[in-house]
N, C-alpha and C. Protein backbone atom coordinates (compact mmCIF):
# COMPACT_ATOMS: atom_id res chain seq x y z
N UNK A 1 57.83 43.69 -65.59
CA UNK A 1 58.65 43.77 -64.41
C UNK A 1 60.07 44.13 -64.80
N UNK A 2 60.89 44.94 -64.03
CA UNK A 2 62.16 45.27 -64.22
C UNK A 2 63.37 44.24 -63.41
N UNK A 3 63.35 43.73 -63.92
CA UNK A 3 64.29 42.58 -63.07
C UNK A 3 65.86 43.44 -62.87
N UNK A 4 66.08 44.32 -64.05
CA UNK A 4 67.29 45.12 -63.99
C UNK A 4 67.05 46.04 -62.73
N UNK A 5 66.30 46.33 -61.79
CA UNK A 5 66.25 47.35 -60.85
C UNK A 5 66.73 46.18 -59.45
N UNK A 6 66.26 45.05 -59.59
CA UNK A 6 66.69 43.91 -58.62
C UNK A 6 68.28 43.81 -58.93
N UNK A 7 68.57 43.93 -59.87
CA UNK A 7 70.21 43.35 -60.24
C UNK A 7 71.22 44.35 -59.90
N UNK A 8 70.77 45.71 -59.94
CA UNK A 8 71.97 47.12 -59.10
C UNK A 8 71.50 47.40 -57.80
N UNK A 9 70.74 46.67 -57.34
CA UNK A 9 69.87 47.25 -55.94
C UNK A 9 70.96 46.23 -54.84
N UNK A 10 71.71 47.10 -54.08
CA UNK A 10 72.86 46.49 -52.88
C UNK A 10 71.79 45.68 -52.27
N UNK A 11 70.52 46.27 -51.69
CA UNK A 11 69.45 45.59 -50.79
C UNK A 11 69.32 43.62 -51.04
N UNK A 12 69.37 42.89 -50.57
CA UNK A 12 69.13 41.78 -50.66
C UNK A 12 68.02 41.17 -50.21
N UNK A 13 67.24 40.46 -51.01
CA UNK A 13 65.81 39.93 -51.13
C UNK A 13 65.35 38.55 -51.31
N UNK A 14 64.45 38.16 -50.39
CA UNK A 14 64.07 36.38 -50.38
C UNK A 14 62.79 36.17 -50.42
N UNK A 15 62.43 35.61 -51.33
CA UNK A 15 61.19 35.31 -51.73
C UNK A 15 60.67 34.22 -51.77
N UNK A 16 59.79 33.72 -50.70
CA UNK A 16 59.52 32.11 -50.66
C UNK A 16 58.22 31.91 -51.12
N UNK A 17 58.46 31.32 -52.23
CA UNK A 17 57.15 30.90 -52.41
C UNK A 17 56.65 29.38 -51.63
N UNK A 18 55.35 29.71 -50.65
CA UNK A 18 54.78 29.25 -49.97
C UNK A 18 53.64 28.60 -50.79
N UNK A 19 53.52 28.22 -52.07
CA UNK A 19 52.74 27.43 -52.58
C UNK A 19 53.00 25.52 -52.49
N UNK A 20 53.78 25.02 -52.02
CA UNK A 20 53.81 24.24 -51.69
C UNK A 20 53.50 23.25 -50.34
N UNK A 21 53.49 24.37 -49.46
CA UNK A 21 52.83 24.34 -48.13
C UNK A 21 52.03 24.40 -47.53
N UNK A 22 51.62 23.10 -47.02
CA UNK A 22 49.88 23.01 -47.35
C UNK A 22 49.49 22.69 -45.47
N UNK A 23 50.40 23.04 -44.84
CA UNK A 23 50.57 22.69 -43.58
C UNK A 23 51.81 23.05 -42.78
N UNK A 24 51.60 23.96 -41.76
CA UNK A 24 52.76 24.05 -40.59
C UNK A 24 52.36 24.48 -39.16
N UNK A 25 53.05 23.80 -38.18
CA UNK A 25 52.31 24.16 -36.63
C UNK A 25 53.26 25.09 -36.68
N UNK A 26 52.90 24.88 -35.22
CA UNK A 26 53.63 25.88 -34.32
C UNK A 26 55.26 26.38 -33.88
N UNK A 27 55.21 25.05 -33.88
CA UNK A 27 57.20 24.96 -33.91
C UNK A 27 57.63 25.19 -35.13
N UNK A 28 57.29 24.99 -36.61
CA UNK A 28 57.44 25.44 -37.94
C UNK A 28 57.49 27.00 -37.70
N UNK A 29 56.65 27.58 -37.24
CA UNK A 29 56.33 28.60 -37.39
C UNK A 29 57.65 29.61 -36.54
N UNK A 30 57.59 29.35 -35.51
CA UNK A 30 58.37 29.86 -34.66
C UNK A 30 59.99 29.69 -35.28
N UNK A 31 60.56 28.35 -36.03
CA UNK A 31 61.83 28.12 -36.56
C UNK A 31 61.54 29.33 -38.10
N UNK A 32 60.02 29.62 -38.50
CA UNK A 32 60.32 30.54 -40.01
C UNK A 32 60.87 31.83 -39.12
N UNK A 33 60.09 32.56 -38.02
CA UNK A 33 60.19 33.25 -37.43
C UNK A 33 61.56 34.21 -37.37
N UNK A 34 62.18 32.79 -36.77
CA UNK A 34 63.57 32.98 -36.27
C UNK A 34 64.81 33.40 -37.69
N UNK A 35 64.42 32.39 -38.34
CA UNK A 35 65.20 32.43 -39.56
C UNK A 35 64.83 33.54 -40.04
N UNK A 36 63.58 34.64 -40.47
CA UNK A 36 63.44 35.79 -40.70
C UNK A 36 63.98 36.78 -39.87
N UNK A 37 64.34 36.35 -38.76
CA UNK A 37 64.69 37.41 -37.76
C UNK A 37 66.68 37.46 -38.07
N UNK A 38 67.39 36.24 -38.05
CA UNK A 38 68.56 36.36 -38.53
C UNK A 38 68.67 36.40 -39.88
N UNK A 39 67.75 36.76 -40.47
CA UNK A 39 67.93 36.86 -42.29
C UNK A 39 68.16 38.50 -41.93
N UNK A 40 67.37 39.26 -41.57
CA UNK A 40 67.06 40.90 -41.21
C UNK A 40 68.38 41.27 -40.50
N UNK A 41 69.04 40.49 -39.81
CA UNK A 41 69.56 41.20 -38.99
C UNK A 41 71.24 40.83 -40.12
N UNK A 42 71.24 40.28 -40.93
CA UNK A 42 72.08 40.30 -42.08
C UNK A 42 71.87 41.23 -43.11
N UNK A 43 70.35 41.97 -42.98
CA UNK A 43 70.61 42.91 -43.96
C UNK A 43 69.23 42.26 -45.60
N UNK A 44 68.88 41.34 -44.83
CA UNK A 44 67.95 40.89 -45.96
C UNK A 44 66.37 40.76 -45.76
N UNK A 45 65.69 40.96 -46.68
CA UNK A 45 64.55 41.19 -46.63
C UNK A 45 63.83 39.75 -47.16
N UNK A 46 63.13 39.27 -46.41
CA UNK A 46 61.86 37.74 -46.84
C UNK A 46 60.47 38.24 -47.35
N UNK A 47 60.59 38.09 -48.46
CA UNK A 47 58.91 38.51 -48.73
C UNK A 47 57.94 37.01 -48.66
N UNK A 48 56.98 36.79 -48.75
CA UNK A 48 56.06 35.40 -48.63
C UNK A 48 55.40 35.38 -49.90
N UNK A 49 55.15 34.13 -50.32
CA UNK A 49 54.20 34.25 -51.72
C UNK A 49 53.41 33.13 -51.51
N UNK A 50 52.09 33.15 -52.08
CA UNK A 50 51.50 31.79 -52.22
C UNK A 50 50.98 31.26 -50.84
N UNK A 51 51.14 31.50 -49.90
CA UNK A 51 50.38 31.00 -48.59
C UNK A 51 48.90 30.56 -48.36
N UNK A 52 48.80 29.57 -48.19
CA UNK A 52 47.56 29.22 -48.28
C UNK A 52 46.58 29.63 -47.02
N UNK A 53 45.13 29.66 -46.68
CA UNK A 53 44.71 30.28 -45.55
C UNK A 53 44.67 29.73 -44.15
N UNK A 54 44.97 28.42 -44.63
CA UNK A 54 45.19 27.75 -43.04
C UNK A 54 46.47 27.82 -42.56
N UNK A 55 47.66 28.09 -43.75
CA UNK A 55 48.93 28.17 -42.74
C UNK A 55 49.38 29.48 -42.47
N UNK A 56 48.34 30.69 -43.17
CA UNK A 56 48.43 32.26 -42.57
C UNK A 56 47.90 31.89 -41.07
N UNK A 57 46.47 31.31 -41.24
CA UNK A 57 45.99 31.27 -39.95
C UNK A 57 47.18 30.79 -38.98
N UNK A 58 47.78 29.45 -38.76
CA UNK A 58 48.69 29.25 -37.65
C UNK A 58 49.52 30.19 -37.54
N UNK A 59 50.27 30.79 -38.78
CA UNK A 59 51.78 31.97 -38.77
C UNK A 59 50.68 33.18 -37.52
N UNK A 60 49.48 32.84 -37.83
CA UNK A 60 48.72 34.39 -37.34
C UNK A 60 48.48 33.95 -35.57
N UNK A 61 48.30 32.66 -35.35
CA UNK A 61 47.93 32.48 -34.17
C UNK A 61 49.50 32.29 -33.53
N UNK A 62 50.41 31.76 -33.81
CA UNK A 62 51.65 32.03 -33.97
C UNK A 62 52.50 33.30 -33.43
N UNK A 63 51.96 34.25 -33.76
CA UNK A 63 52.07 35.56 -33.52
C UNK A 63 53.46 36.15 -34.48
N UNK A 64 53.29 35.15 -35.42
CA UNK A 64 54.56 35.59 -36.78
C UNK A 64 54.47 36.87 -37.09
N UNK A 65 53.47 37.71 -37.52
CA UNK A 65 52.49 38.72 -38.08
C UNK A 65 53.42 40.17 -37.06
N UNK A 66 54.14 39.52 -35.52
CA UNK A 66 54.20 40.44 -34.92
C UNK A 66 56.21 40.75 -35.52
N UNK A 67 56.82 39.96 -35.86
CA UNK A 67 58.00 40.24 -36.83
C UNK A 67 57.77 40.29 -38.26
N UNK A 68 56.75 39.36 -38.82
CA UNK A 68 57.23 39.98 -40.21
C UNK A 68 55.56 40.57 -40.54
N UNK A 69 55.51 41.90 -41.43
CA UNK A 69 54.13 42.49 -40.94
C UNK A 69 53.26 41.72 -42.36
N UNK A 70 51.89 41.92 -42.51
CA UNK A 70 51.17 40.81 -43.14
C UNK A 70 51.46 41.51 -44.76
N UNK A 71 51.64 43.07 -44.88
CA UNK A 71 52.08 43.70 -45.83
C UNK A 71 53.45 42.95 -46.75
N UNK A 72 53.93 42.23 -45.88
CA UNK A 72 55.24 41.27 -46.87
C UNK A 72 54.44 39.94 -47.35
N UNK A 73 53.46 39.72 -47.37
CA UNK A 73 52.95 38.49 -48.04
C UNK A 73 52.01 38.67 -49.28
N UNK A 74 52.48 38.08 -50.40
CA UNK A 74 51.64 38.54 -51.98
C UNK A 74 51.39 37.00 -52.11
N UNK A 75 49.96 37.38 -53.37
CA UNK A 75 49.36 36.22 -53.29
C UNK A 75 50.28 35.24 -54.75
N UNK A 76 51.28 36.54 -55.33
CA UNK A 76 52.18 35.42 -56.61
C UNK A 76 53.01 35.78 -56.28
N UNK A 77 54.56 35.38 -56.73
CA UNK A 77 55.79 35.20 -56.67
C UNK A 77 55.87 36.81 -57.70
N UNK A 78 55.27 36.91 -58.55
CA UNK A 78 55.43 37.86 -59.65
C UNK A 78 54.76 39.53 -59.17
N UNK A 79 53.86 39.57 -58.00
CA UNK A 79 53.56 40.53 -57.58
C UNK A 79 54.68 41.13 -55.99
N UNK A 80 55.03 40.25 -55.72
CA UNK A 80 56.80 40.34 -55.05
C UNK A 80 57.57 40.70 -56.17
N UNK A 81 57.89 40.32 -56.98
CA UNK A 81 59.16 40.74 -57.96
C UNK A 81 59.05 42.50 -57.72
N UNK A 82 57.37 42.56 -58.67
CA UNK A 82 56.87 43.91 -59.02
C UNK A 82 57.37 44.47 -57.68
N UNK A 83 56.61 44.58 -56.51
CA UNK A 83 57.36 45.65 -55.53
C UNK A 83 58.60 46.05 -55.27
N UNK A 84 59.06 44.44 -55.50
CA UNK A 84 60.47 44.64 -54.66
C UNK A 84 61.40 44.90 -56.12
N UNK A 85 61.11 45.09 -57.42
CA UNK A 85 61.46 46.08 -58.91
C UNK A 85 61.42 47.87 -58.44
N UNK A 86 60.01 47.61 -58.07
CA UNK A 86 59.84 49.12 -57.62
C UNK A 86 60.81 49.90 -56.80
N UNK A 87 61.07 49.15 -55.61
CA UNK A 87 61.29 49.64 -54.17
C UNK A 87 62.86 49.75 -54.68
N UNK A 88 63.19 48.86 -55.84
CA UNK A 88 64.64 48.79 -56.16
C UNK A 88 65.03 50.76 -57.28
N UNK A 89 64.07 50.67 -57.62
CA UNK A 89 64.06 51.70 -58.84
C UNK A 89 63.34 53.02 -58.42
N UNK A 90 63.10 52.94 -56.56
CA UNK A 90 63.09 54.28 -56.11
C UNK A 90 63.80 54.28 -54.66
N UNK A 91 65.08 53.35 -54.76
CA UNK A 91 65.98 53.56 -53.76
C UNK A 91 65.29 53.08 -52.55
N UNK A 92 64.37 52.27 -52.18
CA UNK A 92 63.88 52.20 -51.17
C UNK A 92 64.09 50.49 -51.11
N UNK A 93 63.74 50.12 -49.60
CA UNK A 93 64.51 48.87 -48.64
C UNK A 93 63.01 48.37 -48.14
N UNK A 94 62.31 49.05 -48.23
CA UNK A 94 61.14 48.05 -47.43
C UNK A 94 59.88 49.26 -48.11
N UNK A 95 58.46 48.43 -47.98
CA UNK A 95 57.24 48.91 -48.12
C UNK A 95 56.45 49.51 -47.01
N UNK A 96 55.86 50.09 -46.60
CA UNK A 96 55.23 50.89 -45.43
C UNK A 96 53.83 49.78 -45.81
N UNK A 97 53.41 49.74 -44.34
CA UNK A 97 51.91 49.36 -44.41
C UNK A 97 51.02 50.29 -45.01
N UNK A 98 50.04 49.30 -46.10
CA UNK A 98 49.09 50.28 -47.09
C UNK A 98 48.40 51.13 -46.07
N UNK A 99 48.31 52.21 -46.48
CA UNK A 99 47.46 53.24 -45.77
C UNK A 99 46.13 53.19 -46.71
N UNK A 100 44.93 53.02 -45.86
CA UNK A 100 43.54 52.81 -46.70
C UNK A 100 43.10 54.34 -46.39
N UNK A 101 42.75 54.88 -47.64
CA UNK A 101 42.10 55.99 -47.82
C UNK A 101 40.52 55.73 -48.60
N UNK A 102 40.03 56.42 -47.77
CA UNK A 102 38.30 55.71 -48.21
C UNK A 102 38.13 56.99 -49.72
N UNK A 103 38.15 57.75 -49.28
CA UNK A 103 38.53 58.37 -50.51
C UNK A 103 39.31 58.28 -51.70
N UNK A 104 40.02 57.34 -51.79
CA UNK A 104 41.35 57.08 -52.63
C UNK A 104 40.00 56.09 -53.81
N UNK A 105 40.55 56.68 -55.07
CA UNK A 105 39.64 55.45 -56.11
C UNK A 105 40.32 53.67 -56.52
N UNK A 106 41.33 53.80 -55.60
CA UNK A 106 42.14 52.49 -55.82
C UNK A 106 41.26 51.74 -55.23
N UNK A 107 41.06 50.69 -55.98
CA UNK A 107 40.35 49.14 -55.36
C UNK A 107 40.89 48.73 -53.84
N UNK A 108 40.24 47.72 -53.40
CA UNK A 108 40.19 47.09 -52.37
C UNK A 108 41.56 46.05 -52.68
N UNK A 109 42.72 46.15 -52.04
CA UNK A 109 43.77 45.95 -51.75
C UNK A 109 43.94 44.04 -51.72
N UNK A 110 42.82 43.76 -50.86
CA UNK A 110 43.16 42.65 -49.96
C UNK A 110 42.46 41.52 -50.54
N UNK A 111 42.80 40.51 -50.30
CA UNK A 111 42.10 39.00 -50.22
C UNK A 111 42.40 38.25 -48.73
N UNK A 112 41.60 37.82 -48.58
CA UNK A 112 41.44 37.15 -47.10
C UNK A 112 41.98 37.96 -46.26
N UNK A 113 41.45 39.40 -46.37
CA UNK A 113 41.66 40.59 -45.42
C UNK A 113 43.55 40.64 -45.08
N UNK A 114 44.49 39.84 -45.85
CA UNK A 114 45.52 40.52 -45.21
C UNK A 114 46.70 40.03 -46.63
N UNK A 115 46.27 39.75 -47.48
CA UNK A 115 47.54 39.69 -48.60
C UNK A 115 46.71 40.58 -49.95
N UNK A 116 47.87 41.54 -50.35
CA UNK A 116 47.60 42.41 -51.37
C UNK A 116 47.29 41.60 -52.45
N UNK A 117 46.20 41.86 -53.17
CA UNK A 117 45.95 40.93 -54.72
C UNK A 117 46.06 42.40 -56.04
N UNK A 118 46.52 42.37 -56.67
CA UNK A 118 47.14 43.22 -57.72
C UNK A 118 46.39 42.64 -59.16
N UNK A 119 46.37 41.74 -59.37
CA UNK A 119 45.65 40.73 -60.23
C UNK A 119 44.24 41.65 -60.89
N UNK A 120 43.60 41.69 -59.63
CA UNK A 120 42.24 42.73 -60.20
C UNK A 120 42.54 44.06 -60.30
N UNK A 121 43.40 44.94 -60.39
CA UNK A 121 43.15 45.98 -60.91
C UNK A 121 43.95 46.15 -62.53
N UNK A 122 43.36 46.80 -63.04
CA UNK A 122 43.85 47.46 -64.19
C UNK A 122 45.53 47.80 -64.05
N UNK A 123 46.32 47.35 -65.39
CA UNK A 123 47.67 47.58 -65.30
C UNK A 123 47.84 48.92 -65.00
N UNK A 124 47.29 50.34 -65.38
CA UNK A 124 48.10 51.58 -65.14
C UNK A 124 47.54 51.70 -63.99
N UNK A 125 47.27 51.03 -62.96
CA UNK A 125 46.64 51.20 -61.46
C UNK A 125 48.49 50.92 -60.79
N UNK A 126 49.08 49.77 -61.37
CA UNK A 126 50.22 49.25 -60.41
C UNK A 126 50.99 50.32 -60.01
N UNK A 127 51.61 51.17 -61.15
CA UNK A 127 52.62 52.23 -60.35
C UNK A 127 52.04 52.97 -59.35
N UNK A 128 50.65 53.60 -59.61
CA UNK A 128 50.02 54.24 -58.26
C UNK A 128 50.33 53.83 -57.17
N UNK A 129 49.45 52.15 -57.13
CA UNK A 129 49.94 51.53 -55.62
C UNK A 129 51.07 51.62 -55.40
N UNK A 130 52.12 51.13 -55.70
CA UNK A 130 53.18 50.77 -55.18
C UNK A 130 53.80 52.56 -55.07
N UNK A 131 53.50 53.30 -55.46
CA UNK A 131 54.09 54.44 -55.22
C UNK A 131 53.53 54.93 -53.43
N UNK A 132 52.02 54.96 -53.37
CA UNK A 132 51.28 55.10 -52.16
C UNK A 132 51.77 53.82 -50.96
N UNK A 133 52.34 52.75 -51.55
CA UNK A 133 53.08 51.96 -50.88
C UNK A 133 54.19 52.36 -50.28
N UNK A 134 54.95 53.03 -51.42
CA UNK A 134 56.19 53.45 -50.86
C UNK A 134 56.12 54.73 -50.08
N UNK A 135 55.48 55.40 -50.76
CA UNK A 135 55.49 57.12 -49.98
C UNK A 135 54.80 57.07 -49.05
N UNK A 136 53.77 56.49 -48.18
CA UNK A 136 53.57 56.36 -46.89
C UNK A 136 54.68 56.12 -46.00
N UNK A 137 55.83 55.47 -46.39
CA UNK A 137 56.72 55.44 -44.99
C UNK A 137 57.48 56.42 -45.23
N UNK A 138 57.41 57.17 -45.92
CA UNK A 138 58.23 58.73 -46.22
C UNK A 138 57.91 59.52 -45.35
């Protein structure tokens, strides 16, 4: 990981790791909501890490999913770094939703159908993704 591409990058970045959270309703949800919504409107970006599947499920029934998109949630703290290294070291501020190409030989993206797992593919696979990450919102 390039931690030096995080350290000249003006963009500002928050990364919560959600491994400690083993539970949140509705009113939780709606106060993360909010706080993501005046974090953005300062200019900063929240990525999610570690979420477990019952408190995606409430953020999802919640209707969290409809401000922050499910594409900002990684299943480690260290596969956030990696993008948001990337996104720093090709001038870019945010990730585009993965575009699935059935044709594309890149693995299957997802775990519990909505957080990217990086873990299973082969290391010279990462720059690909994250490049097809980035150049879709181009």
């Amino acid at each position: 990981m390039n931690v030096e591409n995080l350290r000249s990058s003006t963009q500002q970045y928050l990364i919560l790791d959600c491994s400690g959270i083993s539970y949140i309703d509705c009113m939780g949800s709606n106060v993360l909501k909010e706080v993501v919504i005046e974090l953005k409107s300062q200019e900063i970006i929240v990525h999610f890490c570690a979420c477990n599947t019952s408190v995606r499920d409430i953020l999802e029934v919640a209707g969290i999913f409809k401000t922050i998109p499910k594409h900002f949630f990684f299943p480690t703290v260290d596969d956030a770094i990696a993008v948001i290294s990337h996104l720093g070291a090709t001038n870019r501020t945010e990730i585009a939703a993965p575009q699935v190409n059935h044709e594309s030989t890149i693995k299957q993206l997802r775990i519990d159908s909505d957080v990217m797992d990086m873990r299973d593919l082969p290391k010279n696979h990462l720059p690909n993704i994250l490049t097809n990450l980035t150049n879709a919102n181009r």
